[in-house]
Structures are given as structure tokens and as C-alpha cells.
N, C-alpha and C. Protein backbone atom coordinates (compact mmCIF):
# COMPACT_ATOMS: atom_id res chain seq x y z
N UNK A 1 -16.76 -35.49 18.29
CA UNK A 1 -15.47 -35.17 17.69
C UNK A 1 -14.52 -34.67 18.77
N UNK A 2 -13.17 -35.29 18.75
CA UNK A 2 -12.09 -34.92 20.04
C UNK A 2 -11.56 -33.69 19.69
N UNK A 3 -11.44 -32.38 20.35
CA UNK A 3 -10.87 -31.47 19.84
C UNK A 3 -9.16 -31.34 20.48
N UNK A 4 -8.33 -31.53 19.57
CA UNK A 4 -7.01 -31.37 20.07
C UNK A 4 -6.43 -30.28 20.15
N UNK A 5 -5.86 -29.83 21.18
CA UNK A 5 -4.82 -28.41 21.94
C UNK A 5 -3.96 -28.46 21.04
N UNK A 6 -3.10 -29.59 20.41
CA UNK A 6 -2.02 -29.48 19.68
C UNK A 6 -2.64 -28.78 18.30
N UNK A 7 -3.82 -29.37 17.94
CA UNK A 7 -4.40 -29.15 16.33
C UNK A 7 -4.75 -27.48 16.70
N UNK A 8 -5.33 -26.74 17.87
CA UNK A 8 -5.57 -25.91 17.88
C UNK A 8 -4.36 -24.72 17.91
N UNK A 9 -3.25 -25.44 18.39
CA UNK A 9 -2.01 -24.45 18.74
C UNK A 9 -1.48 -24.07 17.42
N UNK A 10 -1.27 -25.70 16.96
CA UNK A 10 -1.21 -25.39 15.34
C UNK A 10 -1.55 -24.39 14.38
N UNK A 11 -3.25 -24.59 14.10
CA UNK A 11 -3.69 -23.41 13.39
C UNK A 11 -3.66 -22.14 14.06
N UNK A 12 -3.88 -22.16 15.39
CA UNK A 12 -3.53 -20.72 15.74
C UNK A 12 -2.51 -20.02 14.97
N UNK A 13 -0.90 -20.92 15.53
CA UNK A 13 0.27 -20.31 15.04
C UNK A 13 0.42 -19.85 13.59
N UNK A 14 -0.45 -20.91 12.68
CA UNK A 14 -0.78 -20.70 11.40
C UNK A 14 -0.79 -18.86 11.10
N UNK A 15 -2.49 -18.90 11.65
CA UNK A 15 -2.89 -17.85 11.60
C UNK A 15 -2.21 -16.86 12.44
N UNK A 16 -1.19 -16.79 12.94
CA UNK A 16 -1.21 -15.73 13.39
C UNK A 16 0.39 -15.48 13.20
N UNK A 17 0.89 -15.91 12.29
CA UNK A 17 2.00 -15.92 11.78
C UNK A 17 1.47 -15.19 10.06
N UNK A 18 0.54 -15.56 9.34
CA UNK A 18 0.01 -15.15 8.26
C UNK A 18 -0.95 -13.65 9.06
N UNK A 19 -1.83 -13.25 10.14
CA UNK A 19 -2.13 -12.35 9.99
C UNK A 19 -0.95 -11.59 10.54
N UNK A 20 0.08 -11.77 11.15
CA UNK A 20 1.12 -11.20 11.33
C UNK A 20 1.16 -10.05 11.96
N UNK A 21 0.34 -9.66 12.94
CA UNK A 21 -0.01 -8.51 13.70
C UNK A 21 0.54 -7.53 13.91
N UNK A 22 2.06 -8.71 14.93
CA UNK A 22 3.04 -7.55 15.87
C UNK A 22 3.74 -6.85 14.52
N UNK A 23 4.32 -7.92 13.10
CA UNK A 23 5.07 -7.29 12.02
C UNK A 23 4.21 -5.82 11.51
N UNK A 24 2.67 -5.78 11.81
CA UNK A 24 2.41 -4.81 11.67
C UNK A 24 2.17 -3.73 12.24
N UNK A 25 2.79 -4.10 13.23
CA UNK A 25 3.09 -2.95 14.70
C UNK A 25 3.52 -1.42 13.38
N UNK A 26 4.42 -1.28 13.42
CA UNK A 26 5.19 -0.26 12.58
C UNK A 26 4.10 0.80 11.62
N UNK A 27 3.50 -0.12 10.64
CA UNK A 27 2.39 0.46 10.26
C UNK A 27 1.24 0.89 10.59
N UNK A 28 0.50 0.40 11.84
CA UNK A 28 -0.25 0.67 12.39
C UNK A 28 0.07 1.88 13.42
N UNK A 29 1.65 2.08 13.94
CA UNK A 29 2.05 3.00 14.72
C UNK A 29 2.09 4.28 13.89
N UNK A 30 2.45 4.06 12.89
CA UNK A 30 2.39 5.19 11.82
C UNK A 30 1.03 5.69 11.24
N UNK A 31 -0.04 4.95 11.24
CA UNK A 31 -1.32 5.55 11.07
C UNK A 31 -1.92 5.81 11.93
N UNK A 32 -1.68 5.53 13.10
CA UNK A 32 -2.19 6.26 15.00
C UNK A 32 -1.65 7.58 14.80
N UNK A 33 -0.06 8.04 14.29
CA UNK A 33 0.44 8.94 14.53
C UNK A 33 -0.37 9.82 13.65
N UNK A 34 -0.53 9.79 12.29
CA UNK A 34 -1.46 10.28 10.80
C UNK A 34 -3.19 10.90 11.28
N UNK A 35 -3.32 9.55 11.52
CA UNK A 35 -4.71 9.69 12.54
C UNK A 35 -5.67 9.98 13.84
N UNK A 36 -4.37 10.26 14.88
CA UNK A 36 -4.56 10.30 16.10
C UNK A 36 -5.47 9.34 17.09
N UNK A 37 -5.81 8.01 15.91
CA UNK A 37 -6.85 6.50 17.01
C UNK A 37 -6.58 5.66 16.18
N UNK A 38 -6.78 4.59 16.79
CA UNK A 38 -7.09 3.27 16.38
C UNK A 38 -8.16 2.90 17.14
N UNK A 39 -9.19 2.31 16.34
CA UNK A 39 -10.26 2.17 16.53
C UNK A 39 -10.31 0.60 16.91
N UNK A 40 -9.29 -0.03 18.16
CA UNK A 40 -9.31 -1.62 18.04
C UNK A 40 -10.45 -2.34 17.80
N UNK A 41 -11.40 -2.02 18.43
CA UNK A 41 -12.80 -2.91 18.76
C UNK A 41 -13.48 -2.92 17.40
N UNK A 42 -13.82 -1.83 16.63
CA UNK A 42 -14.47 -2.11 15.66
C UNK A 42 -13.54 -2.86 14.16
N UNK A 43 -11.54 -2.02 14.53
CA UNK A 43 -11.32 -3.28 13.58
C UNK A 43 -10.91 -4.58 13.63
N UNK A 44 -11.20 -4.62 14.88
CA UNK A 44 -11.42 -6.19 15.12
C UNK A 44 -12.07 -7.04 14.58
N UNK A 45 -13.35 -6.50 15.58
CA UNK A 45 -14.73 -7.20 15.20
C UNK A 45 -14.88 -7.82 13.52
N UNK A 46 -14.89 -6.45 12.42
CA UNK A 46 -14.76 -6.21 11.52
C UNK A 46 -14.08 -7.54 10.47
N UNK A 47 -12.98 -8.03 10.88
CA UNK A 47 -11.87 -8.22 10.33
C UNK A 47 -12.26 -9.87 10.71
N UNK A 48 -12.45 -9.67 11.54
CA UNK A 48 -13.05 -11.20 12.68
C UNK A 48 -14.47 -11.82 11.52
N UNK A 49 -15.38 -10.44 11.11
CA UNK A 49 -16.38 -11.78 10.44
C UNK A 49 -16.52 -11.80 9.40
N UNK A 50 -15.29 -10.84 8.38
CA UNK A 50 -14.73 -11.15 7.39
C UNK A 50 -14.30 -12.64 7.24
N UNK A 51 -13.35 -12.89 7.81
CA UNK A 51 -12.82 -14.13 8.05
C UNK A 51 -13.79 -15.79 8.50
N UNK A 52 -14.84 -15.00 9.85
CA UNK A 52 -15.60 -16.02 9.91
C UNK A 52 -16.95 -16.17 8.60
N UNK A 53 -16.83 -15.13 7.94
CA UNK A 53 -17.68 -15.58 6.69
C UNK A 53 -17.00 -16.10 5.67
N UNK A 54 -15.90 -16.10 5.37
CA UNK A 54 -14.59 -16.92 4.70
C UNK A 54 -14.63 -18.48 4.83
N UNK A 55 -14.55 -18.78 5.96
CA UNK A 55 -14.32 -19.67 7.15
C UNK A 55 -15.80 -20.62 6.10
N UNK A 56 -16.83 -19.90 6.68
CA UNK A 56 -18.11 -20.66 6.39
C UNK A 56 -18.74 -20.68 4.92
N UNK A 57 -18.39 -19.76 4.25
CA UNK A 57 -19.00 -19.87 2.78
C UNK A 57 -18.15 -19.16 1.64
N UNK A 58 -16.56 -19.73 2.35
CA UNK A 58 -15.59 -19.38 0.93
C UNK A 58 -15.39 -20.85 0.18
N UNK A 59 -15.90 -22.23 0.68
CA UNK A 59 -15.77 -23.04 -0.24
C UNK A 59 -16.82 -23.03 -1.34
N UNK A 60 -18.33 -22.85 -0.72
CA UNK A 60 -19.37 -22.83 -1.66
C UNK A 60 -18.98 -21.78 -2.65
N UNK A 61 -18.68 -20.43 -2.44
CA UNK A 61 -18.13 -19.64 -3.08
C UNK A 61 -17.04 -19.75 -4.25
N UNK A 62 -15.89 -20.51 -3.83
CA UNK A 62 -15.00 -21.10 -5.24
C UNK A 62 -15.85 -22.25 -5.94
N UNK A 63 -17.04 -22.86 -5.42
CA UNK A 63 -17.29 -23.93 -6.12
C UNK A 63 -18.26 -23.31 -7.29
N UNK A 64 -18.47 -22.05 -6.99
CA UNK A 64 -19.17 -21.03 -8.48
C UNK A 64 -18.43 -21.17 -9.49
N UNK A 65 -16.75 -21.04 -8.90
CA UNK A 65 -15.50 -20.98 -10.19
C UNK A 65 -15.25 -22.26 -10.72
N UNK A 66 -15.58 -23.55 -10.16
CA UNK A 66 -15.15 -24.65 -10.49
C UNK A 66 -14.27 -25.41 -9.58
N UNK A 67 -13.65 -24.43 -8.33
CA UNK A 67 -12.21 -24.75 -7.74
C UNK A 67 -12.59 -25.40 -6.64
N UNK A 68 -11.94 -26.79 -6.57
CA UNK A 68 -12.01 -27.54 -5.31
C UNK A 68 -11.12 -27.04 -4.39
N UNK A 69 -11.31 -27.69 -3.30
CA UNK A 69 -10.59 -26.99 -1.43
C UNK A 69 -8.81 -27.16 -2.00
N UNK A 70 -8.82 -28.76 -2.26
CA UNK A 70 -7.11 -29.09 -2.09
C UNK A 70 -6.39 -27.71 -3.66
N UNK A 71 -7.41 -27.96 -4.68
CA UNK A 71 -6.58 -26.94 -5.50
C UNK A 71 -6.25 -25.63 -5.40
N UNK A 72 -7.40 -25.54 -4.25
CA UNK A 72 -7.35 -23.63 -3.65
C UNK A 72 -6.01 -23.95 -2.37
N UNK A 73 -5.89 -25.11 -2.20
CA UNK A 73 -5.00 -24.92 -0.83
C UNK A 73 -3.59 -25.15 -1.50
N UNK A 74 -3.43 -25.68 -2.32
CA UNK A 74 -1.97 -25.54 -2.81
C UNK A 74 -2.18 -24.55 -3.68
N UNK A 75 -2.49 -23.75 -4.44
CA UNK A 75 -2.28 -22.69 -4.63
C UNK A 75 -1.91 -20.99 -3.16
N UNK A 76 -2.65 -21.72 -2.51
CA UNK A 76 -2.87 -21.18 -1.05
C UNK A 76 -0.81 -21.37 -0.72
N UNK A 77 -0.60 -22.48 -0.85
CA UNK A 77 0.59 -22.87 -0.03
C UNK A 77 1.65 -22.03 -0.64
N UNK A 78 1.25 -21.23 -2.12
CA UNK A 78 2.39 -20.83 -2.96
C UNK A 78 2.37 -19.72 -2.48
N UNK A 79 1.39 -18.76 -1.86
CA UNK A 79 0.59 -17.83 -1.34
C UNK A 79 1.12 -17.38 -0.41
N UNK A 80 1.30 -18.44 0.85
CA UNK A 80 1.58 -18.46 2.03
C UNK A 80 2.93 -18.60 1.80
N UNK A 81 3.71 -19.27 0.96
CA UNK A 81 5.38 -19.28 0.69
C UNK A 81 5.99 -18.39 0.15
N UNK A 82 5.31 -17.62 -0.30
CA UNK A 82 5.73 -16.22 -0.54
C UNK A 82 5.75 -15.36 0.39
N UNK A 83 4.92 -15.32 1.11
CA UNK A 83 4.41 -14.50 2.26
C UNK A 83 5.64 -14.37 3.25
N UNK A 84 5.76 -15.88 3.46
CA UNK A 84 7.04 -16.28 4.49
C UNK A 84 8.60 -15.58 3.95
N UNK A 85 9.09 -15.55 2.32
CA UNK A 85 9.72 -15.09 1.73
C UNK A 85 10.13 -13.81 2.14
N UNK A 86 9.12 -13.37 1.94
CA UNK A 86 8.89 -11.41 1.95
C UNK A 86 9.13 -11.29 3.48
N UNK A 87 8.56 -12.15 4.40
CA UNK A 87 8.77 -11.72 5.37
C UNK A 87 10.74 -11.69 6.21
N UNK A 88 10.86 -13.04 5.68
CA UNK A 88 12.34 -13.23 5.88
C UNK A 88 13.38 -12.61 5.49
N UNK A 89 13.00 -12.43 3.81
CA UNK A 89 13.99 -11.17 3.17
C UNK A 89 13.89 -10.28 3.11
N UNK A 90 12.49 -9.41 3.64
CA UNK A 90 11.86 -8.37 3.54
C UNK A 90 12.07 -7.36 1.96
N UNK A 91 11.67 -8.28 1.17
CA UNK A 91 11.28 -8.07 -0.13
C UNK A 91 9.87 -7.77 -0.64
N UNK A 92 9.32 -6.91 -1.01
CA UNK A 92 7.98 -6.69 -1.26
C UNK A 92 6.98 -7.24 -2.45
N UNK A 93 6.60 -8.37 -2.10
CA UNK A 93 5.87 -9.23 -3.18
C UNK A 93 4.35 -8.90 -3.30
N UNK A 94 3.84 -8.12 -2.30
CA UNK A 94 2.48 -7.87 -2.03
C UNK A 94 2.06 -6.41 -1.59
N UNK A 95 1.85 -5.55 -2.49
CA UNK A 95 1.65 -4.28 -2.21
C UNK A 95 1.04 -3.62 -1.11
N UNK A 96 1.25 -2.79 -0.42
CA UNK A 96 -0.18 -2.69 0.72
C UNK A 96 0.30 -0.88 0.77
N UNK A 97 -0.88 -0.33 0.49
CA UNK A 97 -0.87 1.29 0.51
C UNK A 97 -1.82 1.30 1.58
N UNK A 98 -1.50 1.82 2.48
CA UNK A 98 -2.40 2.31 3.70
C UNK A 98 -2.91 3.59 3.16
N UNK A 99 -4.37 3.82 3.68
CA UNK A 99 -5.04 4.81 3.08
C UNK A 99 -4.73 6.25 4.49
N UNK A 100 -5.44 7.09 4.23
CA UNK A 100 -5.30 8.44 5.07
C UNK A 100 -5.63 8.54 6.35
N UNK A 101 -6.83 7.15 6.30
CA UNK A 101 -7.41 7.00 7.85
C UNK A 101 -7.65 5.81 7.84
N UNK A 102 -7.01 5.88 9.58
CA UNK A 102 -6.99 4.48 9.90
C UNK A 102 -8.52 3.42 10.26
N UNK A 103 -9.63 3.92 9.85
CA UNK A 103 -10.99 3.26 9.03
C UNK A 103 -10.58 1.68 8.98
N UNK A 104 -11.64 1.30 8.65
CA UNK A 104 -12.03 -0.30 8.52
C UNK A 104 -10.44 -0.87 7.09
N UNK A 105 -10.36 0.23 6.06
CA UNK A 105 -9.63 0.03 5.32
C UNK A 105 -8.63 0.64 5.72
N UNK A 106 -7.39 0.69 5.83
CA UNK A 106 -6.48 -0.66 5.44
C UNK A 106 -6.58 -1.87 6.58
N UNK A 107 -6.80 -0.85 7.92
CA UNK A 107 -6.40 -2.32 9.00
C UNK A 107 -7.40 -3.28 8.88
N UNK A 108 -8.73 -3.29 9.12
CA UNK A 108 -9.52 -4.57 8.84
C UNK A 108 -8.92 -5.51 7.49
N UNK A 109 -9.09 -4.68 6.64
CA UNK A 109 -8.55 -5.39 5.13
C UNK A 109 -7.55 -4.62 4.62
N UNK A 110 -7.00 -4.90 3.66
CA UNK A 110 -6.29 -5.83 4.43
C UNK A 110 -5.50 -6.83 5.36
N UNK A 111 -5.03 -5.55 6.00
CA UNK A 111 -3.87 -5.66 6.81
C UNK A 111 -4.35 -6.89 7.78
N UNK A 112 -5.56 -7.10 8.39
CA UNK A 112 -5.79 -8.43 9.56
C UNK A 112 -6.71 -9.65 8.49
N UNK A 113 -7.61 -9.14 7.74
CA UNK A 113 -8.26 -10.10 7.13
C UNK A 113 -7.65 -10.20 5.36
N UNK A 114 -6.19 -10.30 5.25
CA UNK A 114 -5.99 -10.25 4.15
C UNK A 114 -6.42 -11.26 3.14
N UNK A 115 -5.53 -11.16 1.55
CA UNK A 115 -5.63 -12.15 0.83
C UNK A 115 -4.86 -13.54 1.42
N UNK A 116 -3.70 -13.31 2.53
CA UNK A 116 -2.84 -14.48 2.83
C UNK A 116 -3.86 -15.34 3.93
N UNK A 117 -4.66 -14.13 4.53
CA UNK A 117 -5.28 -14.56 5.89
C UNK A 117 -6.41 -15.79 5.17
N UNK A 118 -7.03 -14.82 4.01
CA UNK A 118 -7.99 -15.91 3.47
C UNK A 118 -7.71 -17.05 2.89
N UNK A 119 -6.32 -17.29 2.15
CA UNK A 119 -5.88 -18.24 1.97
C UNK A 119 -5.68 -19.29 2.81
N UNK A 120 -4.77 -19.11 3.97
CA UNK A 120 -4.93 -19.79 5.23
C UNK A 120 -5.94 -20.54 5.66
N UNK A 121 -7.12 -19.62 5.72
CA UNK A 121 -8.34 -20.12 6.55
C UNK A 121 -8.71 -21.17 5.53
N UNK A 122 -8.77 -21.61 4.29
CA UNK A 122 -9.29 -22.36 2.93
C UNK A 122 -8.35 -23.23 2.81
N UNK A 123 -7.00 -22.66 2.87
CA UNK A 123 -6.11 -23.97 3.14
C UNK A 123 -6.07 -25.36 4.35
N UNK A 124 -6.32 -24.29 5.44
CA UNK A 124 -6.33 -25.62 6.65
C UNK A 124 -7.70 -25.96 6.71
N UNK A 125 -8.68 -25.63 6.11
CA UNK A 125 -9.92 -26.42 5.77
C UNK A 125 -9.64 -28.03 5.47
N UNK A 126 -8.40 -28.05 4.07
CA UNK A 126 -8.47 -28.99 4.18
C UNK A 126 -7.97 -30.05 5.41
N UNK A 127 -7.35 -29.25 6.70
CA UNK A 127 -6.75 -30.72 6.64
C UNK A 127 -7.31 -30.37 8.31
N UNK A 128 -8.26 -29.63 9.05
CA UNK A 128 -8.75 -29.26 10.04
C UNK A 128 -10.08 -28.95 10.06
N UNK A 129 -10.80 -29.23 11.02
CA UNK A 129 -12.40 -29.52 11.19
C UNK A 129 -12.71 -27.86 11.38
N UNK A 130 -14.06 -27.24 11.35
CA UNK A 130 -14.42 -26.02 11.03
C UNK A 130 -14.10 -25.56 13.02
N UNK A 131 -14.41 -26.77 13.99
CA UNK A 131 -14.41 -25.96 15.31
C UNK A 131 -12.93 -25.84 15.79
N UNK A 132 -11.77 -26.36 15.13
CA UNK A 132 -10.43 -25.77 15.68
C UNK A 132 -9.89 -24.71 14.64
N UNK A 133 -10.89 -24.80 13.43
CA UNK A 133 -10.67 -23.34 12.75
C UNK A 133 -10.79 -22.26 13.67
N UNK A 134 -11.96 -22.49 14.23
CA UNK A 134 -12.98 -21.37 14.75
C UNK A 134 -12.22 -21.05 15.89
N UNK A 135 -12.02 -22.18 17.05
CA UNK A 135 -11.12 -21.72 17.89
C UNK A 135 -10.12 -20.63 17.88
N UNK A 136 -9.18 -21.49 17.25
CA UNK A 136 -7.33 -20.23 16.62
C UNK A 136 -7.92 -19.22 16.53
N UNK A 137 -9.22 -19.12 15.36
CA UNK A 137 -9.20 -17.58 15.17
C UNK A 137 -9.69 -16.77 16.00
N UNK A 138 -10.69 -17.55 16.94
CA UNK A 138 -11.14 -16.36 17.77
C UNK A 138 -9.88 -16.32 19.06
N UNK A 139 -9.44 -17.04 18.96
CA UNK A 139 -7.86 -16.53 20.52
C UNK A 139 -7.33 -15.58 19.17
N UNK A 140 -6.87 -15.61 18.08
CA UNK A 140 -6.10 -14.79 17.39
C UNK A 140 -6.55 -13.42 17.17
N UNK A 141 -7.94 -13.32 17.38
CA UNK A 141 -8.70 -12.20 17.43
C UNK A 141 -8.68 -11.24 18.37
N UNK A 142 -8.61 -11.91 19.52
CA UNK A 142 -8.47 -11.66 20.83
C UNK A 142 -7.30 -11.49 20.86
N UNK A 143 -5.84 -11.57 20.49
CA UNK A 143 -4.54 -11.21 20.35
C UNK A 143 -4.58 -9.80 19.56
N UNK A 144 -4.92 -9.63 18.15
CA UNK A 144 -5.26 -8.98 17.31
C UNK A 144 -6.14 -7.55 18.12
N UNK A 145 -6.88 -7.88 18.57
CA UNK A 145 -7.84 -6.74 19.88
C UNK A 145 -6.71 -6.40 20.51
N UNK A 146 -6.22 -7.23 21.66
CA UNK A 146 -4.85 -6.57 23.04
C UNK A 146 -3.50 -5.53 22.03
N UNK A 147 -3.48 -6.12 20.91
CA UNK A 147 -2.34 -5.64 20.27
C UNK A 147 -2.52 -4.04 19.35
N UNK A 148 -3.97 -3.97 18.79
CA UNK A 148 -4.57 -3.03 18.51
C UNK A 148 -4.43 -2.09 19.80
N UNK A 149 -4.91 -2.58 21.01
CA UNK A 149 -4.96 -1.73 21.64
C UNK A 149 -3.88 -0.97 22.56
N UNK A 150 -3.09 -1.52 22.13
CA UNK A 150 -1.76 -1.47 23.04
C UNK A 150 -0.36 -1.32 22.42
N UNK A 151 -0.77 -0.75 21.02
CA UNK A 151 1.04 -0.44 20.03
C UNK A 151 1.95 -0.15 20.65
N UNK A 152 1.96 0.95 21.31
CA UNK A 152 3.01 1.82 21.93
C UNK A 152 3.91 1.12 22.72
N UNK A 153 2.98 0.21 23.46
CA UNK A 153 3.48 -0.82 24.82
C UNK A 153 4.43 -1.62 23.64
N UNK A 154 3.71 -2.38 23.07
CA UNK A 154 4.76 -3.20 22.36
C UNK A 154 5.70 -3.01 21.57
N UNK A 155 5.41 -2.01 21.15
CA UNK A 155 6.96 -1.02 20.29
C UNK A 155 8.11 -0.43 21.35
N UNK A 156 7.81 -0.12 22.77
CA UNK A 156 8.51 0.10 23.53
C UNK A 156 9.25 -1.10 23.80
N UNK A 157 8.79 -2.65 23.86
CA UNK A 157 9.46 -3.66 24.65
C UNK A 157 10.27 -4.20 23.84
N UNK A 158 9.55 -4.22 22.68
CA UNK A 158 9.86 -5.26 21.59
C UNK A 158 11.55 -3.88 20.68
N UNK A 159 10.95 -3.03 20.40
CA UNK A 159 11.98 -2.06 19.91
C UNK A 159 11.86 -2.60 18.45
N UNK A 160 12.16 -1.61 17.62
CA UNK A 160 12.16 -1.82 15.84
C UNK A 160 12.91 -3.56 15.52
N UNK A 161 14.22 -3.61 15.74
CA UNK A 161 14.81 -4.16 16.02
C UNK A 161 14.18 -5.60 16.54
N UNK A 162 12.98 -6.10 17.66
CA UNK A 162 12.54 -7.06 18.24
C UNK A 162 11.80 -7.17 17.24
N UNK A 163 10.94 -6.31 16.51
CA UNK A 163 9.83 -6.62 15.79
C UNK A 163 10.50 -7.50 14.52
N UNK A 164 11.48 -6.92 13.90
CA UNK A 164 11.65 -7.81 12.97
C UNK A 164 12.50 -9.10 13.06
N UNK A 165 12.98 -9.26 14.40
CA UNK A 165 13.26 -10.95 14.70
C UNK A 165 12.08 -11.46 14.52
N UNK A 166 10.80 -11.05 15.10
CA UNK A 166 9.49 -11.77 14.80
C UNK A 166 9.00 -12.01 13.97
N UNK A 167 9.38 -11.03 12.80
CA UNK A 167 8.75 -11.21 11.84
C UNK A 167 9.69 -12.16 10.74
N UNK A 168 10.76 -12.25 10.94
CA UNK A 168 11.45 -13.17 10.50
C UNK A 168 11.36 -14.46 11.41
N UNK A 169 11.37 -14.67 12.15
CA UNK A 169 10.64 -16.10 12.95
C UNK A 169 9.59 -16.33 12.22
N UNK A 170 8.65 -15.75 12.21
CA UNK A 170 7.73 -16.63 11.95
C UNK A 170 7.04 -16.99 10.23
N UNK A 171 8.50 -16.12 9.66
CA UNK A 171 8.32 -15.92 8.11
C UNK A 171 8.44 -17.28 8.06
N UNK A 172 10.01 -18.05 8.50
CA UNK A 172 10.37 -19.20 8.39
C UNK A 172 9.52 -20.50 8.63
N UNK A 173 8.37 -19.86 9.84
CA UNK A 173 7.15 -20.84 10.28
C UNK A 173 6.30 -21.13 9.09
N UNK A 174 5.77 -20.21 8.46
CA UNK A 174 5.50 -19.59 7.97
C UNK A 174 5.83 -20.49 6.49
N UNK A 175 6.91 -20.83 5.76
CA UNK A 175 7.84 -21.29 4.82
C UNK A 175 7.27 -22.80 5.08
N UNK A 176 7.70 -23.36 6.16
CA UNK A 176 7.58 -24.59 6.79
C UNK A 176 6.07 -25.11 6.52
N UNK A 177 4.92 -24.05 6.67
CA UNK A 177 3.77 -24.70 7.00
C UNK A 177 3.45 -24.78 5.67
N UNK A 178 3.56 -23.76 4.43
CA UNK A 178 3.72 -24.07 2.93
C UNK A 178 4.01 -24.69 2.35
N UNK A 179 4.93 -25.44 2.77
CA UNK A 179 5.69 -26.70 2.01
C UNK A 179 4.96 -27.95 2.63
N UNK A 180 4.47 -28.24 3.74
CA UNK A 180 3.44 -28.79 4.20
C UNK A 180 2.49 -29.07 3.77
N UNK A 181 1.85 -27.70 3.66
CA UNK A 181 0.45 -27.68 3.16
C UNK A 181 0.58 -28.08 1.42
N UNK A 182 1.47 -27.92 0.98
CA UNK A 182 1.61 -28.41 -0.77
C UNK A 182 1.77 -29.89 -0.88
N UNK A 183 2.69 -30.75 0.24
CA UNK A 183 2.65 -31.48 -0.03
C UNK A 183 1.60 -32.52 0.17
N UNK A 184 0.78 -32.17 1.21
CA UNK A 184 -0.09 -33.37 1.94
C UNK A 184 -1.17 -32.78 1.19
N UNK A 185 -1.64 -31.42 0.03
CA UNK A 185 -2.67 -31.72 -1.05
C UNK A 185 -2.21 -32.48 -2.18
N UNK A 186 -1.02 -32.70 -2.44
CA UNK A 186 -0.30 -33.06 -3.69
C UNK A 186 -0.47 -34.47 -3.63
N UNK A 187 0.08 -34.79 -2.42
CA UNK A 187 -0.05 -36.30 -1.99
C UNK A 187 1.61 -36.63 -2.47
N UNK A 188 2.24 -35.91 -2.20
CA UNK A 188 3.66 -36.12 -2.44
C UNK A 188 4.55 -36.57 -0.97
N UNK A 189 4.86 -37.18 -1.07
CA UNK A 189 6.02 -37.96 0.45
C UNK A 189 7.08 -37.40 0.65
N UNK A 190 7.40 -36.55 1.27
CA UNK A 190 8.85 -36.21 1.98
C UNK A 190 9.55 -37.17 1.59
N UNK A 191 9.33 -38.43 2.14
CA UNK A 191 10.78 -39.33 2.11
C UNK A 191 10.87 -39.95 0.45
N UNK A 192 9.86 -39.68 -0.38
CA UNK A 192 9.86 -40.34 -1.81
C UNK A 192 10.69 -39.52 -2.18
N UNK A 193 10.35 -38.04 -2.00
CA UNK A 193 10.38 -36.91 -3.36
C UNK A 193 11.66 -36.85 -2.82
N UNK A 194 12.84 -37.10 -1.83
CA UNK A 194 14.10 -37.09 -1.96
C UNK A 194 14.61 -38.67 -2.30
């Protein structure tokens, strides 16, 4: 099997536009301050085989419910188009209460291995082989680690202000890859459906 840089850049950006890291710079700076650590390595790791057990036995898993890949992935796409929404208008469609300590809960889960993250990973199932899954996520992991470990740095460069150009960039990516991903499970044509 040929593994392509482009297919891999792809899902990377996927994923790492849906786990949305730097947008969670802010919150994570605020539970360092609450907590006095962030514990990068373990909520990494953590968060990492959440996902890689997602990755490997979240299809057998919906097939308990009845739900095939393409119907979990366009539902996924409505998921992920919301996501992009909230991020652009910064409207709150998805609750997230950070707890007292910064512990495996909230940052492992949700906050890096969320419900959007899992959607993602089940969505580009369908349309990407399990080793450029695997790839993205482990460079995204490895992003997810440097960024854990290094808030301060990036809140200094980036400034409140930088963070949410990013997070509006990549809401819009974000929008784009949803409407994508709905149509090529739907089997609907860009150039028909206008």
C-alpha cells in the first residue's frame, strides 16, 4: 500500500484542527494557573490511546448499535460542522466545564480526545486507510505533547488576540472538511447538487 504525504497532511490538519489544541491554549493556561502543573506526558499519552483504541475498535463497537462507518461519518460531518461554527462565531454549542484539577479529566477528555476528536477519527475511516490514520495522529500527539508543555511560550507569541485568528482559521477548515465529508458519504456531486 503507497502511503501519501498529501493523504497524511490532510488528516493530520483534520485532526488537529478538530483537537484544536492552540484554541485551547486559554483554558489550559487557566487550569496551570488553578493547579500549579500540567502534567503533559501523562495527558498525552492518555488521550493518545483513547483515540488509538477509537481508531481500532470504534467500528466493531457501533456495529453492537447497528451503525455502519458512512452513517456514523455523516452524522460525524454534522458534528464536525458545528464544531467549525462555534469555532468561527464563537458560539457555544458544546459544553465543556473544566474540573478543579488539571487530572486526566478535563484535558485528556475531553478537551484532546473529545466527542469531535472521536468523530473525526470514524469519519476519515471512511475515506483513509488505518496507517495514515495512525500517522496524523501520532505527529498530532507529538504537537499536542510540545504544546502541553510549553503554554506560556505560546500565549506570549501568539497573544489572546493570535489565538483566536487560529481558531477561526481553522474553524473555516474545519466547515470545509464537513461538507466534504457529507458529501462523498452521501454520494452527492458538488457539480449536480448546484
Amino acid at each position: 500500500m503507497k502511503i501519501s504525504v498529501v493523504d497524511i497532511f490532510t488528516v493530520f490538519m483534520v485532526l488537529f484542527a478538530v483537537i484544536d489544541i492552540t484554541g485551547s491554549i486559554p483554558i489550559i493556561v487557566d487550569l496551570k494557573k488553578k493547579t500549579g502543573t500540567i502534567e503533559a506526558g501523562k495527558n498525552t499519552i492518555t488521550a493518545y490511546l483513547i483515540m488509538l483504541l477509537f481508531l481500532f475498535f470504534g467500528e466493531p463497537f457501533l456495529k453492537l448499535f447497528g451503525v455502519d462507518i458512512r452513517s456514523f461519518a455523516i452524522a460525524g460531518s454534522f458534528v464536525l460542522f458545528f464544531l467549525g461554527l462555534e469555532m468561527i462565531l464563537g458560539i457555544e454549542f458544546f459544553k465543556l466545564e473544566p474540573g478543579k484539577s488539571s487530572s486526566l479529566v478535563p484535558i485528556s477528555f475531553p478537551l484532546i480526545a473529545g466527542a469531535g476528536t472521536m468523530t473525526a477519527i470514524i469519519s476519515l475511516k471512511a475515506e483513509y486507510a488505518y496507517i495514515i490514520i495512525f500517522i496524523a495522529l501520532t505527529l498530532n500527539m507529538i504537537v499536542v505533547y510540545l504544546v502541553l508543555r510549553s503554554t506560556y511560550f505560546f500565549e506570549k507569541i501568539l497573544g489572546l488576540s493570535g489565538i483566536q485568528i487560529l481558531k477561526k482559521l481553522f474553524g473555516i477548515i474545519l466547515l470545509a472538511i464537513a461538507i466534504r465529508l457529507f458529501l462523498s458519504n452521501t454520494g452527492i456531486r458538488l457539480g449536480n447538487a448546484l
